[in-house]
PDB file of N, CA and C in Angstrom:
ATOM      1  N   UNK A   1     -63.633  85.598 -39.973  1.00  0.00           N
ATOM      2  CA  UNK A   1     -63.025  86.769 -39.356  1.00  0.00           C
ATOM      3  C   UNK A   1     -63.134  86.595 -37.832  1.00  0.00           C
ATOM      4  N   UNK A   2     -62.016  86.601 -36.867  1.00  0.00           N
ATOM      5  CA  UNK A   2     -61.912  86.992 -35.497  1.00  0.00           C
ATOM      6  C   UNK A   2     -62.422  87.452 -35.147  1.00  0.00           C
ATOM      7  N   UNK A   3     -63.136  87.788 -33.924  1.00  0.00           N
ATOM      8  CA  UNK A   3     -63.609  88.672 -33.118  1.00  0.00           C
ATOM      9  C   UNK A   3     -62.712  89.610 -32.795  1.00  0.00           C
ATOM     10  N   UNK A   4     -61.431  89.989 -32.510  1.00  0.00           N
ATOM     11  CA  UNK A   4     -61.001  90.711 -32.941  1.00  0.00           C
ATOM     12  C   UNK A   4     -60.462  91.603 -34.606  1.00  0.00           C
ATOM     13  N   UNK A   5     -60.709  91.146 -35.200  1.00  0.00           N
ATOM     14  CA  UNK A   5     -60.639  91.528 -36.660  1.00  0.00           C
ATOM     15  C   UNK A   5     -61.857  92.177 -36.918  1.00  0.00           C
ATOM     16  N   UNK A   6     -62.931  91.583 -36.678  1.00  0.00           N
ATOM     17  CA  UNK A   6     -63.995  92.386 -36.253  1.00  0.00           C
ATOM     18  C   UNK A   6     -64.251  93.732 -35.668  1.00  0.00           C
ATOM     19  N   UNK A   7     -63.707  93.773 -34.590  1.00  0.00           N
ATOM     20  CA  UNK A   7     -63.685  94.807 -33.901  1.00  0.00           C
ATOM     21  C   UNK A   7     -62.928  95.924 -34.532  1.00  0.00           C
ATOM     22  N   UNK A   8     -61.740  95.297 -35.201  1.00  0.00           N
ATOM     23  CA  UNK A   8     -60.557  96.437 -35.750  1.00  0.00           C
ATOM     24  C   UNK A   8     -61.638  97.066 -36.874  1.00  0.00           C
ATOM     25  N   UNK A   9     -62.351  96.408 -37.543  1.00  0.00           N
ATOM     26  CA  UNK A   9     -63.311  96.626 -38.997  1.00  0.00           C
ATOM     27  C   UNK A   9     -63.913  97.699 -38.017  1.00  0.00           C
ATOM     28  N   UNK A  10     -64.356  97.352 -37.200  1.00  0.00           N
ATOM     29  CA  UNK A  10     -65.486  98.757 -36.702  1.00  0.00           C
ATOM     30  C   UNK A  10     -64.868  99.979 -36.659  1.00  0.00           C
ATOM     31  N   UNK A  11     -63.673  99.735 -35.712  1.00  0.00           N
ATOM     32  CA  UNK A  11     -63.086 100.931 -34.955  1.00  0.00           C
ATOM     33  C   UNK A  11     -62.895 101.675 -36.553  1.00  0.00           C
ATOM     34  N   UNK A  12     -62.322 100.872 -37.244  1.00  0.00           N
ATOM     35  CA  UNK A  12     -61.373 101.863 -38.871  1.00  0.00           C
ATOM     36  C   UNK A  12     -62.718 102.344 -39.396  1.00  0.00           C
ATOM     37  N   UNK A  13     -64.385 101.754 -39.378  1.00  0.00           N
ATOM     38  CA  UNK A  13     -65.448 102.174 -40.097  1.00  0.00           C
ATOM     39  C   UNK A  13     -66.098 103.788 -39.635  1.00  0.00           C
ATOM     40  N   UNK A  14     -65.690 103.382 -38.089  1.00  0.00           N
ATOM     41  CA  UNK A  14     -66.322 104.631 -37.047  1.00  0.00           C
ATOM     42  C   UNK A  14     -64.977 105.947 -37.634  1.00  0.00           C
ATOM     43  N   UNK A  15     -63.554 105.729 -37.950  1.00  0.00           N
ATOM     44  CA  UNK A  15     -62.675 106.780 -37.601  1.00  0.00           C
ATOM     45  C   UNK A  15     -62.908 106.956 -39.281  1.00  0.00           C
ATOM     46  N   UNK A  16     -63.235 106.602 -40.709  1.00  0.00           N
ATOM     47  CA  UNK A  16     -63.725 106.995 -41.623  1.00  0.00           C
ATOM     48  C   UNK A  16     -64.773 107.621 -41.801  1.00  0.00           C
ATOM     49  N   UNK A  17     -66.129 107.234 -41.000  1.00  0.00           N
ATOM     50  CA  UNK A  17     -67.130 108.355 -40.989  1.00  0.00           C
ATOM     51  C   UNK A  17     -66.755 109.550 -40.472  1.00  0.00           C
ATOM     52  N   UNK A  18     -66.035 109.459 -39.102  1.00  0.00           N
ATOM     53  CA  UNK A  18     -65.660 110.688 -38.375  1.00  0.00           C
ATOM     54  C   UNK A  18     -65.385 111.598 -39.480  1.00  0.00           C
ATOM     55  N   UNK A  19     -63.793 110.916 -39.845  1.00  0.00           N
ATOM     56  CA  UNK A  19     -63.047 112.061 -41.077  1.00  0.00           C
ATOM     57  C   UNK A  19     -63.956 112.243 -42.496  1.00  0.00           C
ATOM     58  N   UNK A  20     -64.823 111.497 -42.906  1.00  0.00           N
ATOM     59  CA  UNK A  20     -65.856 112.464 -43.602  1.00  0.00           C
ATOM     60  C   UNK A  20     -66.793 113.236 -43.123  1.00  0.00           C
ATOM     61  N   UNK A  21     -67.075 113.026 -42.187  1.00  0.00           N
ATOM     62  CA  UNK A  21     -67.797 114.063 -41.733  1.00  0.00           C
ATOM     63  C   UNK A  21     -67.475 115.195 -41.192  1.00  0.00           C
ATOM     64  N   UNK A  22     -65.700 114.967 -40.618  1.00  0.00           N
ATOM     65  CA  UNK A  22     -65.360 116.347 -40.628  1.00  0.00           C
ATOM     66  C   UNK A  22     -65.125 117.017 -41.750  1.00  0.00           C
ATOM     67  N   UNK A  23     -64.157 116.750 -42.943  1.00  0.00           N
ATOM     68  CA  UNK A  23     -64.458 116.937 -44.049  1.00  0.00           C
ATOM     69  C   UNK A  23     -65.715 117.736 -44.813  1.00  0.00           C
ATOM     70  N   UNK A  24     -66.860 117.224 -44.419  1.00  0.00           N
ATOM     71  CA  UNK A  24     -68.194 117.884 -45.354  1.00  0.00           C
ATOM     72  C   UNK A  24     -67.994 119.034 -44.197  1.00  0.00           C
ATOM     73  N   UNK A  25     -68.117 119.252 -42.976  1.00  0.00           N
ATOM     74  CA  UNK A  25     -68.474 120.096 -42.441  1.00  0.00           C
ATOM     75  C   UNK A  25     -67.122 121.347 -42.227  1.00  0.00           C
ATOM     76  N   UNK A  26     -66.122 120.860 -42.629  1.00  0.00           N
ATOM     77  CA  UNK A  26     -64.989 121.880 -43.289  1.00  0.00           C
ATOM     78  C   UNK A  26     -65.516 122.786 -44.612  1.00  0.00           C
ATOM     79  N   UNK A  27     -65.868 121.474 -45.471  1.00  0.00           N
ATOM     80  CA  UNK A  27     -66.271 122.258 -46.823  1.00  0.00           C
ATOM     81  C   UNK A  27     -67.164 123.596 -47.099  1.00  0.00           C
ATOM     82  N   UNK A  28     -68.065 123.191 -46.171  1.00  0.00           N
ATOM     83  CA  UNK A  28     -69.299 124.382 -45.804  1.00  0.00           C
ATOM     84  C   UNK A  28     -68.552 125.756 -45.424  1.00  0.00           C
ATOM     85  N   UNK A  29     -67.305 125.216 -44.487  1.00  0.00           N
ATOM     86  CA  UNK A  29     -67.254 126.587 -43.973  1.00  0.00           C
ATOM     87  C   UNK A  29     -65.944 127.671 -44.403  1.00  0.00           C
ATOM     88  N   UNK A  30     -65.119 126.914 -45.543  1.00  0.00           N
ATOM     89  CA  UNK A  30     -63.947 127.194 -46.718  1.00  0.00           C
ATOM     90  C   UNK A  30     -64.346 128.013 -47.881  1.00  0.00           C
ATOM     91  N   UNK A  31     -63.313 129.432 -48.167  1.00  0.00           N
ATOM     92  CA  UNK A  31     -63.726 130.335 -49.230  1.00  0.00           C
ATOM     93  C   UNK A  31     -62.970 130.057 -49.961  1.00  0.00           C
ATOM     94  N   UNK A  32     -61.779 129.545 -49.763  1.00  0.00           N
ATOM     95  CA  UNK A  32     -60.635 129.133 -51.085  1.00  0.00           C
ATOM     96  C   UNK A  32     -61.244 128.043 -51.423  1.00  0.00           C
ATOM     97  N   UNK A  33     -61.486 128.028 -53.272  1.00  0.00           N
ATOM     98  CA  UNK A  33     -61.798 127.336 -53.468  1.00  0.00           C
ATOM     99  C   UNK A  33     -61.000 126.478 -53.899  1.00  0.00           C
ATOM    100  N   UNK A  34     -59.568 126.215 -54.026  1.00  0.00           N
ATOM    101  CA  UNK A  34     -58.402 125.592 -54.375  1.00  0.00           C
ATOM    102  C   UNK A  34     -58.575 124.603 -52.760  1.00  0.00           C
ATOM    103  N   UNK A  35     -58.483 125.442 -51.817  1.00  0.00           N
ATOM    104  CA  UNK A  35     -58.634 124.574 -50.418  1.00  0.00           C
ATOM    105  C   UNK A  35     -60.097 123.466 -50.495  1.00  0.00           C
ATOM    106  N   UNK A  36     -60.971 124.115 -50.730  1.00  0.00           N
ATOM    107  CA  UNK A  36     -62.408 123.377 -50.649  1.00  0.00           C
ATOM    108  C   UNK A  36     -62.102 122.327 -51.803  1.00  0.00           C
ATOM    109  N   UNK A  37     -61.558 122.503 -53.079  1.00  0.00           N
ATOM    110  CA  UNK A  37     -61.637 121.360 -54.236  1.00  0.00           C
ATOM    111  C   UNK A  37     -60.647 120.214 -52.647  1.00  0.00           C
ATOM    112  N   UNK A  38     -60.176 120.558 -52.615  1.00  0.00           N
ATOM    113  CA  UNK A  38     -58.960 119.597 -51.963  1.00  0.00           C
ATOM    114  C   UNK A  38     -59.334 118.914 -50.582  1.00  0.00           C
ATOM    115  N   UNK A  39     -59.968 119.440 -49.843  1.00  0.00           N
ATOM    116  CA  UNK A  39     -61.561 118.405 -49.003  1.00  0.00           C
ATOM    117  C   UNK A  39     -61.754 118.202 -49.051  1.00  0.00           C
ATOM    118  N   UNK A  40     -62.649 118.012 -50.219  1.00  0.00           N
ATOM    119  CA  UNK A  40     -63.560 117.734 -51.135  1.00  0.00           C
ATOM    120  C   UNK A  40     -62.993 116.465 -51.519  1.00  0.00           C
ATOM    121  N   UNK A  41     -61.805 116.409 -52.119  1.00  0.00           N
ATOM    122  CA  UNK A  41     -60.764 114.982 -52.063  1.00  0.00           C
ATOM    123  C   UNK A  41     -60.554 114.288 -51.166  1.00  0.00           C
ATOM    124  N   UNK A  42     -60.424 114.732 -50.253  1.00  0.00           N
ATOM    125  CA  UNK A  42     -60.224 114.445 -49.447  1.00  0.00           C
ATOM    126  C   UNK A  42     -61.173 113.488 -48.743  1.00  0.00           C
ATOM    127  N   UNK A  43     -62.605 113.904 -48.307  1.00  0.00           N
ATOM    128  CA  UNK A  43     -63.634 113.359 -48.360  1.00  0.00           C
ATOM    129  C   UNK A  43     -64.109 112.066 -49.275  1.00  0.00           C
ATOM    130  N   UNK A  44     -63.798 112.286 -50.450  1.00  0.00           N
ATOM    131  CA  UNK A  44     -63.687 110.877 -51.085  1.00  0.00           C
ATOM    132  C   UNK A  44     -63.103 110.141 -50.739  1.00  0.00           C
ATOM    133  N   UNK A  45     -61.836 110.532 -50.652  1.00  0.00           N
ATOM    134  CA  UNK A  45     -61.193 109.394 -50.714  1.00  0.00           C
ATOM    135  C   UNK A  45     -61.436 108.598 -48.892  1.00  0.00           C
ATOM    136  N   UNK A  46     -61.945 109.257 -48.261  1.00  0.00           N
ATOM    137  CA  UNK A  46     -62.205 108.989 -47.332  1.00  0.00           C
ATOM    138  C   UNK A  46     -63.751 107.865 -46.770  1.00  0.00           C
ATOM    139  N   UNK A  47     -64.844 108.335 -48.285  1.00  0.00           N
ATOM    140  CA  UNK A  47     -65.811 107.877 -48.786  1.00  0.00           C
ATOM    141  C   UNK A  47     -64.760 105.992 -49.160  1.00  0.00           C
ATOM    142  N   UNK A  48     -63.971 106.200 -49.956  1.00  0.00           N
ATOM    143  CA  UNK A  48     -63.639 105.208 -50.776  1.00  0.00           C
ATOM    144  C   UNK A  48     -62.963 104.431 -49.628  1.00  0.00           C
ATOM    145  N   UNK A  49     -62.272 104.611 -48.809  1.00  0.00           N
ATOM    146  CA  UNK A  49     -61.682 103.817 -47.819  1.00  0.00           C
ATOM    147  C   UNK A  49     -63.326 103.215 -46.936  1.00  0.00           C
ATOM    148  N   UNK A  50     -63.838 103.669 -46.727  1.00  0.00           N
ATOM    149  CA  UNK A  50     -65.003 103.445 -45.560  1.00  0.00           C
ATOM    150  C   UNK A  50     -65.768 102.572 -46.121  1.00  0.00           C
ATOM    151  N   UNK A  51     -66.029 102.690 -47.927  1.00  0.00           N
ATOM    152  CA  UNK A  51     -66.846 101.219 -48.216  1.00  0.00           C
ATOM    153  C   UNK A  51     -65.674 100.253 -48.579  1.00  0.00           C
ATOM    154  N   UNK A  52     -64.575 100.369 -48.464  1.00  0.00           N
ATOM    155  CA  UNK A  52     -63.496  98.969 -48.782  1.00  0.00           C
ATOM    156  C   UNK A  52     -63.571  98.233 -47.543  1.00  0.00           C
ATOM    157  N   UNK A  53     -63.880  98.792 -46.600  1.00  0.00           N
ATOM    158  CA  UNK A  53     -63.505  98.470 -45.142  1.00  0.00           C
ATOM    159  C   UNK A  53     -65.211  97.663 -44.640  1.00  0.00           C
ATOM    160  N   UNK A  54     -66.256  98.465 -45.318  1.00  0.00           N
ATOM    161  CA  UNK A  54     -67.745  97.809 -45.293  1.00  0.00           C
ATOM    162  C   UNK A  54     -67.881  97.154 -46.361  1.00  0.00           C
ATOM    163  N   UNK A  55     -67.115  96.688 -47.370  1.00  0.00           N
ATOM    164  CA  UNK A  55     -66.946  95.660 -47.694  1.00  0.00           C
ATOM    165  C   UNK A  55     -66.624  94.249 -47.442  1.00  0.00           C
ATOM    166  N   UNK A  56     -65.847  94.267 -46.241  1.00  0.00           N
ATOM    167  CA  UNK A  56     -65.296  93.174 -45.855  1.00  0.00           C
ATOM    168  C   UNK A  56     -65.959  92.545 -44.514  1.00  0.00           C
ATOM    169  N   UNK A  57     -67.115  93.560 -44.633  1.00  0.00           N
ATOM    170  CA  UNK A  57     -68.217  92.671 -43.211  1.00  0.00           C
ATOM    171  C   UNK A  57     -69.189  92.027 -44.065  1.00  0.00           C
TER     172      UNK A  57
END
């Protein structure tokens, strides 16, 4: 892997934690629970992108 390819792996690892972590901290603060199931998805799948991506270091 490039040193730049590298770098791209970080930047996409850092902007997947971000969006789960905004995510959990949405969830906390959501009364629909039709909205919260769907964050909640959201968050996974956001989970699931972030170890495909820490997979490949």
């Amino acid at each position: 892997m490039t040193s730049k390819e590298l770098l791209y792996v970080e930047d996409a690892l850092g902007h997947e934690k971000y969006f789960r972590t905004q995510c959990c901290e949405t969830v906390s603060k959501l009364r629909d629970e039709r909205l919260k199931s769907f964050v909640q998805e959201l968050e996974q799948s956001h989970s699931a992108i972030f170890q495909s991506f820490y997979g490949l270091l």
